[in-house]
N, C-alpha and C. Protein backbone atom coordinates (compact mmCIF):
# COMPACT_ATOMS: atom_id res chain seq x y z
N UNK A 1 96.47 202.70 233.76
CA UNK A 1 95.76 203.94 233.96
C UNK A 1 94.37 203.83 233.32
N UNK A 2 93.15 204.44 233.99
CA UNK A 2 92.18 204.22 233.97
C UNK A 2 91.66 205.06 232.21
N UNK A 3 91.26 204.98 231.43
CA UNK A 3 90.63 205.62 229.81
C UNK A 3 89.61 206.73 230.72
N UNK A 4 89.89 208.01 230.41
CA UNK A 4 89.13 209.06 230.27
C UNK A 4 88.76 209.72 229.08
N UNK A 5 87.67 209.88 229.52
CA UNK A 5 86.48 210.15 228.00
C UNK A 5 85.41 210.77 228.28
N UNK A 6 84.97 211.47 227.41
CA UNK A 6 84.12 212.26 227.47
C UNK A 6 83.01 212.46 226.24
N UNK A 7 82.03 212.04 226.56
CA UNK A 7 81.22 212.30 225.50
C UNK A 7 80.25 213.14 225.41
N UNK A 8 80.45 213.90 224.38
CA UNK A 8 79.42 215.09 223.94
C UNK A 8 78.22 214.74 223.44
N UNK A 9 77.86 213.96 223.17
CA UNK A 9 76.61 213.35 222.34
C UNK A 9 75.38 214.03 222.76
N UNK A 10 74.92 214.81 223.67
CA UNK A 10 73.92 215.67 224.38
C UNK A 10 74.40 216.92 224.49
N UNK A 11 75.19 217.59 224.13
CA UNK A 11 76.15 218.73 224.53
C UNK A 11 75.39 219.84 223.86
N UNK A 12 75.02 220.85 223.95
CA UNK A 12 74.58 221.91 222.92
C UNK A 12 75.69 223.12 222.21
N UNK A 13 75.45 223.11 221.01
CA UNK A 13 77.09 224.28 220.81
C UNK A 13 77.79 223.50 219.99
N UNK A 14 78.68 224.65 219.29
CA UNK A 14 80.22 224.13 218.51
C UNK A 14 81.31 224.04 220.13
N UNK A 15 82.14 223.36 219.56
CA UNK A 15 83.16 222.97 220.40
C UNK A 15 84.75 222.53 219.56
N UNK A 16 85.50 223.09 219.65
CA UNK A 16 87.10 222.86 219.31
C UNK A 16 87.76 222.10 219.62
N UNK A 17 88.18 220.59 219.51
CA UNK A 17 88.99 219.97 220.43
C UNK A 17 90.20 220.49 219.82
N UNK A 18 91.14 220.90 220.69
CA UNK A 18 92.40 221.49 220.53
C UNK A 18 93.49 219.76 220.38
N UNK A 19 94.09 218.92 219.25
CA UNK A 19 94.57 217.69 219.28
C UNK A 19 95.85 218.11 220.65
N UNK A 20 95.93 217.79 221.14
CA UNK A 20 97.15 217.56 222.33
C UNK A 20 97.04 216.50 223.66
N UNK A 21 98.00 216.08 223.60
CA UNK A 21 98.10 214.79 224.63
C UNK A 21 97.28 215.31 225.96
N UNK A 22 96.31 215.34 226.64
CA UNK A 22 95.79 215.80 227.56
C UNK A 22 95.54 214.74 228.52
N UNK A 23 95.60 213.02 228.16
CA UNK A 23 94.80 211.98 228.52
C UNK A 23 93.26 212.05 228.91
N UNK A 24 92.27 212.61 228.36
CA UNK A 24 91.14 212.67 227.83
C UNK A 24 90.96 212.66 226.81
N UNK A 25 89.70 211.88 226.16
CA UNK A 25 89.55 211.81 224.88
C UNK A 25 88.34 212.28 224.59
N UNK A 26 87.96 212.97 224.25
CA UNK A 26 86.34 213.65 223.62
C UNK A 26 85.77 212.97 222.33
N UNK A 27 84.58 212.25 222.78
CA UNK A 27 83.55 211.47 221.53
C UNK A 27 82.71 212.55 221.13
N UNK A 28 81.63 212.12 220.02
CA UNK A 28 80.68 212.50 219.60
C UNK A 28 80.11 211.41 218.74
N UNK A 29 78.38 211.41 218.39
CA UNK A 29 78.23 210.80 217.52
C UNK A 29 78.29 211.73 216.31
N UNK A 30 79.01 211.27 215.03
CA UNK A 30 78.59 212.46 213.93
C UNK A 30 78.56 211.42 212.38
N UNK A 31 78.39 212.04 211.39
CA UNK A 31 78.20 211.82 210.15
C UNK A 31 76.81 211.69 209.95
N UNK A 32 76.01 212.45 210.47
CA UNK A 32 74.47 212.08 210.11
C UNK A 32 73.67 211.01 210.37
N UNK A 33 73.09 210.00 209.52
CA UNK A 33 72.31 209.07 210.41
C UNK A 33 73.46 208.12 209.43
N UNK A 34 74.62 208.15 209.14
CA UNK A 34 75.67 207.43 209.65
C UNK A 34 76.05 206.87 211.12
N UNK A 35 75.95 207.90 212.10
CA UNK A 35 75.72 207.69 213.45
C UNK A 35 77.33 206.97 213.78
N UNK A 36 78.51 207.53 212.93
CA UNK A 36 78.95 207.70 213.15
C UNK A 36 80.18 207.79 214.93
N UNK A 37 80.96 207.04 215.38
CA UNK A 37 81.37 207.47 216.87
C UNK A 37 82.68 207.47 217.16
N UNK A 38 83.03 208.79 216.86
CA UNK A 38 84.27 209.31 216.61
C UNK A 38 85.05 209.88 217.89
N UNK A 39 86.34 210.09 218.26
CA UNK A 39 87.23 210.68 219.62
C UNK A 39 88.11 211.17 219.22
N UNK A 40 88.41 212.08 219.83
CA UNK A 40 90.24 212.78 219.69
C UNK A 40 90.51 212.96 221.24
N UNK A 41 91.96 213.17 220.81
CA UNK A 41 92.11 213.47 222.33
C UNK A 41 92.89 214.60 222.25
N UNK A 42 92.29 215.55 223.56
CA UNK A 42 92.88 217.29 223.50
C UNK A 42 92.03 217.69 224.47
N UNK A 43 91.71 219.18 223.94
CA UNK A 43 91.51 220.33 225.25
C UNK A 43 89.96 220.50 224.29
N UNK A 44 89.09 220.35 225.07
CA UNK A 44 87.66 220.96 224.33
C UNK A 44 87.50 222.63 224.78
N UNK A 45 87.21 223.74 223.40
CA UNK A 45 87.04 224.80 223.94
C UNK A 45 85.70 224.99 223.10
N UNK A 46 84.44 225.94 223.95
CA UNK A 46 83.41 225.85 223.23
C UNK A 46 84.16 227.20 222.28
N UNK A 47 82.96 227.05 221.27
CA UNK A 47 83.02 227.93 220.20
C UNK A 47 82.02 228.51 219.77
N UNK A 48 81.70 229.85 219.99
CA UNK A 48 80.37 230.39 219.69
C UNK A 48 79.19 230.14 219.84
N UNK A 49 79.06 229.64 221.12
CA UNK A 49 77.06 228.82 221.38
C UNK A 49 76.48 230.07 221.91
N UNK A 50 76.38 230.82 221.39
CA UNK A 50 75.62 232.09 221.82
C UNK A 50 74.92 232.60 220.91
N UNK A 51 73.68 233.33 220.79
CA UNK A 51 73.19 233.77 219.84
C UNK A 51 71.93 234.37 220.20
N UNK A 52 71.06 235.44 219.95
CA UNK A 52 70.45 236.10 220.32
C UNK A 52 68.88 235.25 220.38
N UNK A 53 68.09 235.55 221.39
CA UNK A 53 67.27 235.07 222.14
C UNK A 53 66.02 235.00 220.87
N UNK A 54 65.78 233.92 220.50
CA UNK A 54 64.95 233.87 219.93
C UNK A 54 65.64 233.54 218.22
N UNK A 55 66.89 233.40 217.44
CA UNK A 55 67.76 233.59 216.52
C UNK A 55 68.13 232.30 216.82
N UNK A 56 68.17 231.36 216.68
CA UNK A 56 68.81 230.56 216.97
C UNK A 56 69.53 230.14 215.99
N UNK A 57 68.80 230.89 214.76
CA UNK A 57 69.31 230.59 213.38
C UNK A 57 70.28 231.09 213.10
N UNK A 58 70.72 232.75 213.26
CA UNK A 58 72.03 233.10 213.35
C UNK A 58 73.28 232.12 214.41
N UNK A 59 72.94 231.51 215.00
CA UNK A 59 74.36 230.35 215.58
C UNK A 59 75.22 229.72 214.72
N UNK A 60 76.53 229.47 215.24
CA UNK A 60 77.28 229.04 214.09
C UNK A 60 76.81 227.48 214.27
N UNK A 61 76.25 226.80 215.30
CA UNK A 61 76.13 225.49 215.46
C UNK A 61 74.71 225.34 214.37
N UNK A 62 73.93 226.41 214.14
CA UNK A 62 72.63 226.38 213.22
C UNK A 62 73.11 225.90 211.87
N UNK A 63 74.42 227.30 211.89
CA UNK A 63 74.71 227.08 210.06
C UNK A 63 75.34 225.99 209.66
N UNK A 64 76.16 225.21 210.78
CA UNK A 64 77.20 224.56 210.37
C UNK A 64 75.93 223.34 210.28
N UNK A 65 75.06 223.50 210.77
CA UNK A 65 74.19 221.54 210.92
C UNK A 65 73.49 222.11 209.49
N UNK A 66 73.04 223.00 208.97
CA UNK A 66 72.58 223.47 207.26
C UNK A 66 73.61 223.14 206.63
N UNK A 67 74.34 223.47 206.81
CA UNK A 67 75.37 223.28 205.60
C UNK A 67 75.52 221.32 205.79
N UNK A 68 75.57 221.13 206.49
CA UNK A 68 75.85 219.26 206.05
C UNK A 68 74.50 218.72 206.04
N UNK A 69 73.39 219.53 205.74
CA UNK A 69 72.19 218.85 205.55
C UNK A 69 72.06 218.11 204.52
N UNK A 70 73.01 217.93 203.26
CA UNK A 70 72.81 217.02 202.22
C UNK A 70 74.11 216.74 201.79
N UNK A 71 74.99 216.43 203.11
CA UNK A 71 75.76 215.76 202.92
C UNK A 71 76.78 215.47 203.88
N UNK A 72 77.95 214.47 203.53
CA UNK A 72 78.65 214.27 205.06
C UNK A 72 80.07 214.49 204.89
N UNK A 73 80.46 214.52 203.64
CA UNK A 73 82.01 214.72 203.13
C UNK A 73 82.08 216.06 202.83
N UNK A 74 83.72 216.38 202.48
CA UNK A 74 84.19 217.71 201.97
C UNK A 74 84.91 217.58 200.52
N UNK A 75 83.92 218.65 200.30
CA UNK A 75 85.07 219.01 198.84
C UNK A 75 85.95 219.75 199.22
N UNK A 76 87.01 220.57 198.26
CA UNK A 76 87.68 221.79 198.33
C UNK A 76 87.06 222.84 198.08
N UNK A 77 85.71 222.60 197.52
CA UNK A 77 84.79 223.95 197.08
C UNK A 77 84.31 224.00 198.94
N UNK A 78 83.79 223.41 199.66
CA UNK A 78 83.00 223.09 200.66
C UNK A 78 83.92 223.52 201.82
N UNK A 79 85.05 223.37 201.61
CA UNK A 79 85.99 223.96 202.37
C UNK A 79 86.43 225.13 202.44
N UNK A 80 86.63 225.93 201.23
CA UNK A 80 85.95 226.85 201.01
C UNK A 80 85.43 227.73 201.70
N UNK A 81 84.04 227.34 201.62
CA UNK A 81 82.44 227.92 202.27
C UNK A 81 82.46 227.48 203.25
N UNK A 82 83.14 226.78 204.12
CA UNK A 82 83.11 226.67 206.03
C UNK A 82 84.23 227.68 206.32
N UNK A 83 85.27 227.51 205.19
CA UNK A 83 86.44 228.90 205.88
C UNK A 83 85.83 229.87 205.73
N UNK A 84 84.67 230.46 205.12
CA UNK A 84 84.18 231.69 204.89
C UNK A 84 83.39 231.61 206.25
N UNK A 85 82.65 230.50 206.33
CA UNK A 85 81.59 230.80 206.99
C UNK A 85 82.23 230.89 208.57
N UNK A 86 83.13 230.28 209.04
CA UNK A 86 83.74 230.18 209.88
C UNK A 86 84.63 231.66 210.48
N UNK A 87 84.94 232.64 209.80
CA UNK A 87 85.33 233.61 209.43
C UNK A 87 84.81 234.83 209.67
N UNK A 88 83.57 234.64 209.76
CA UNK A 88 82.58 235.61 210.28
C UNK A 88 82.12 235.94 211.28
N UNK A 89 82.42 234.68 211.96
CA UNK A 89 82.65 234.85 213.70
C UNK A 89 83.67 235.06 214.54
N UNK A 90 83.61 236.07 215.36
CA UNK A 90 85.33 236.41 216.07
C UNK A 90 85.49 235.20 217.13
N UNK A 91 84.42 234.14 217.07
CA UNK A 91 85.26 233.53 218.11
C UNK A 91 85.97 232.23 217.17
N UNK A 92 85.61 232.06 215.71
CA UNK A 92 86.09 230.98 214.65
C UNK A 92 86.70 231.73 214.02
N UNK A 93 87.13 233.06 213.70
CA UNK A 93 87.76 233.15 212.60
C UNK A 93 89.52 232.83 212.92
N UNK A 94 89.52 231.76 213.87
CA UNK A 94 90.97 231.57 213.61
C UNK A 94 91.00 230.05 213.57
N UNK A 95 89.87 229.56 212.78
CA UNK A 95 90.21 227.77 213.03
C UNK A 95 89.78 228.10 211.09
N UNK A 96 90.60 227.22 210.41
CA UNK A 96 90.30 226.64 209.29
C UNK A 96 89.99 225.38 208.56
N UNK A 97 89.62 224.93 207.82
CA UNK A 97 89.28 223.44 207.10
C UNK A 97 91.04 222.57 207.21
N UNK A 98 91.13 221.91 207.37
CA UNK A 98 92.30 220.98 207.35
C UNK A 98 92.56 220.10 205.98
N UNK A 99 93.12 220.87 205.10
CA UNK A 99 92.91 220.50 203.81
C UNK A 99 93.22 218.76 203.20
N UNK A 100 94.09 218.50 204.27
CA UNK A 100 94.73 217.17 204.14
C UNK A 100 93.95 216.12 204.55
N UNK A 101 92.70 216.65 205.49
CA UNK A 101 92.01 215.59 205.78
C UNK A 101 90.68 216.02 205.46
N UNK A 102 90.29 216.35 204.68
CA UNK A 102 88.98 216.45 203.69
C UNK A 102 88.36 215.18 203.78
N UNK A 103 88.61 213.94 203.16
CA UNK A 103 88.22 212.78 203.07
C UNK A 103 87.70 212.05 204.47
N UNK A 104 88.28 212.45 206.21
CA UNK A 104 88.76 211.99 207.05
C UNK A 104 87.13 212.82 207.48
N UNK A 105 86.81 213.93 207.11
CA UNK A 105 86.04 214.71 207.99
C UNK A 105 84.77 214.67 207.57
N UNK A 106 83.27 214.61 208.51
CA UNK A 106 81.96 214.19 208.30
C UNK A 106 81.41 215.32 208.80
N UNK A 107 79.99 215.65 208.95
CA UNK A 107 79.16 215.58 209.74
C UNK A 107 79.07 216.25 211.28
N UNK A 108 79.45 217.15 211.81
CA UNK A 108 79.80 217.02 213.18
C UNK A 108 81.12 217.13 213.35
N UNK A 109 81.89 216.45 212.54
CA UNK A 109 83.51 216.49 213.09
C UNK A 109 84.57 216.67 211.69
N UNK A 110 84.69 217.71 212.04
CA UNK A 110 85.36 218.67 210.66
C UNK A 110 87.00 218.63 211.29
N UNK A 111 87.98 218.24 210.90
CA UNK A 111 88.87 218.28 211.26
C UNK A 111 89.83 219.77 210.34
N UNK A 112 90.27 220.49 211.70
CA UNK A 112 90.87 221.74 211.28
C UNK A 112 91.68 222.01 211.76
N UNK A 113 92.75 223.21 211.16
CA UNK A 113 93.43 223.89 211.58
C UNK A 113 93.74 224.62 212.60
N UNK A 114 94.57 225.51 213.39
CA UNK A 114 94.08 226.88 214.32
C UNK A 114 95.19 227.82 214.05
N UNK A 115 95.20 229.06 213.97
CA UNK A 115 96.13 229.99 213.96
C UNK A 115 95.88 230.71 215.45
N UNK A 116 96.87 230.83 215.98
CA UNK A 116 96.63 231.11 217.15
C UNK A 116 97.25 232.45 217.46
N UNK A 117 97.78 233.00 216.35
CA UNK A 117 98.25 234.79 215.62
C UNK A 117 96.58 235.28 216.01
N UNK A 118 95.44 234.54 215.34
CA UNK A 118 94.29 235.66 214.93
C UNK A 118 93.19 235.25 216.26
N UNK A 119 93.95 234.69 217.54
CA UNK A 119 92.75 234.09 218.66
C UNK A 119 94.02 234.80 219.93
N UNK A 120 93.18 235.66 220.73
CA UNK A 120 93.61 236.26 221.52
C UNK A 120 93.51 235.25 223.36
N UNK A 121 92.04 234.83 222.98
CA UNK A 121 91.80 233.66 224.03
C UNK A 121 92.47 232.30 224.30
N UNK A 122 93.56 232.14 223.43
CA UNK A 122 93.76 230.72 223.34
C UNK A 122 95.77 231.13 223.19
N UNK A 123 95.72 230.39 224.43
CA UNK A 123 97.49 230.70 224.62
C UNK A 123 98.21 229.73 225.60
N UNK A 124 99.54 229.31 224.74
CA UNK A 124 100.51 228.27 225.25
C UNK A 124 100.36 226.80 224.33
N UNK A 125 99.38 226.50 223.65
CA UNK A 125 99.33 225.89 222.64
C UNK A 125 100.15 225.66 221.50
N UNK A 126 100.58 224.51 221.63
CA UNK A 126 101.69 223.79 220.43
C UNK A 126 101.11 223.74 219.08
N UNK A 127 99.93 222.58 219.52
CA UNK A 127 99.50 221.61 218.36
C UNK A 127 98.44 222.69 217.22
N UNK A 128 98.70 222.72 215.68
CA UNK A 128 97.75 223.53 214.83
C UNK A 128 96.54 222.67 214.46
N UNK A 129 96.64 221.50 215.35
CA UNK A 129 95.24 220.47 214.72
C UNK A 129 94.12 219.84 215.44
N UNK A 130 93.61 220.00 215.13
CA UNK A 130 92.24 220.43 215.59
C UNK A 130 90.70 219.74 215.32
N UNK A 131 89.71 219.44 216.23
CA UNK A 131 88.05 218.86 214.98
C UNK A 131 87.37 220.02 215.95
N UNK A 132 86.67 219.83 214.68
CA UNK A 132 85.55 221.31 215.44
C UNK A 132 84.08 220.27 215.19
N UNK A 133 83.51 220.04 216.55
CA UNK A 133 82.19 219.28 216.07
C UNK A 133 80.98 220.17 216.96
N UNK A 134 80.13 219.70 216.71
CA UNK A 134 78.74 220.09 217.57
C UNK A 134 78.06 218.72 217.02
N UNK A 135 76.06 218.92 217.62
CA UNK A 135 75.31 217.93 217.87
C UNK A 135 75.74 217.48 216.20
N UNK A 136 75.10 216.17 216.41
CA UNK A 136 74.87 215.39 215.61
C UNK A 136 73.40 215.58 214.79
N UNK A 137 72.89 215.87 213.41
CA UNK A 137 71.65 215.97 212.87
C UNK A 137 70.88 214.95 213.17
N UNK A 138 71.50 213.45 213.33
CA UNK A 138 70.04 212.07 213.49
C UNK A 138 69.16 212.36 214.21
């Protein structure tokens, strides 16, 4: 069977890969000018690329590329402050930091959780694991 793939590397926006056997695999480049080239394989759902005309700064894809501007790993403090920040948006406040893979997650590709109790849009879903990436900063 033929490898299906998909790469975001030009894509604009946060995006959810939902982890589940789908046979597609979704790339990105991430970790900064690590450059980084990472895949999962699942269901891509965008996540909040909307934001008022001219604001681009209020986007969650704005805050989330600030917040890894000086850096590419997670603490537990840092995790933290993406569950907060993540939280504030009704279309993220049901994905969280994936505490177990802190070490695993960069730049672009934050590997997380989903509660699918606090997401009204997202139904029939098994798997709670998850990367939430957008563009790459390089």
């Amino acid at each position: 069977m033929t490898k299906k793939e998909i790469s975001l590397w030009n894509d604009i926006g946060v995006g959810l890969i939902i982890k589940e056997s789908s046979s597609v695999t979704y790339t990105n480049q991430v970790g900064g000018t690590s450059c980084l080239q990472l895949g999962a394989e699942g269901y891509l759902v965008p996540v909040n690329n909307d934001c008022a005309a001219g604001d681009y700064q209020s986007s969650l894809e704005y805050k989330l590329s600030n917040f890894f501007e000086s850096k590419n790993t997670l603490s537990e403090t840092d995790a933290d402050l993406l569950d907060e920040l993540l939280s504030r948006y009704e279309e993220s406040k049901f994905i969280r930091c994936d505490r177990k893979k802190l070490h695993e997650s960069n730049e672009s590709w934050v590997f997380v959780n989903i509660d699918y109790k606090k997401c009204e849009s997202l139904r029939g879903f098994t798997s709670t694991s998850g990367v939430l990436t957008w563009p790459n900063s390089d």
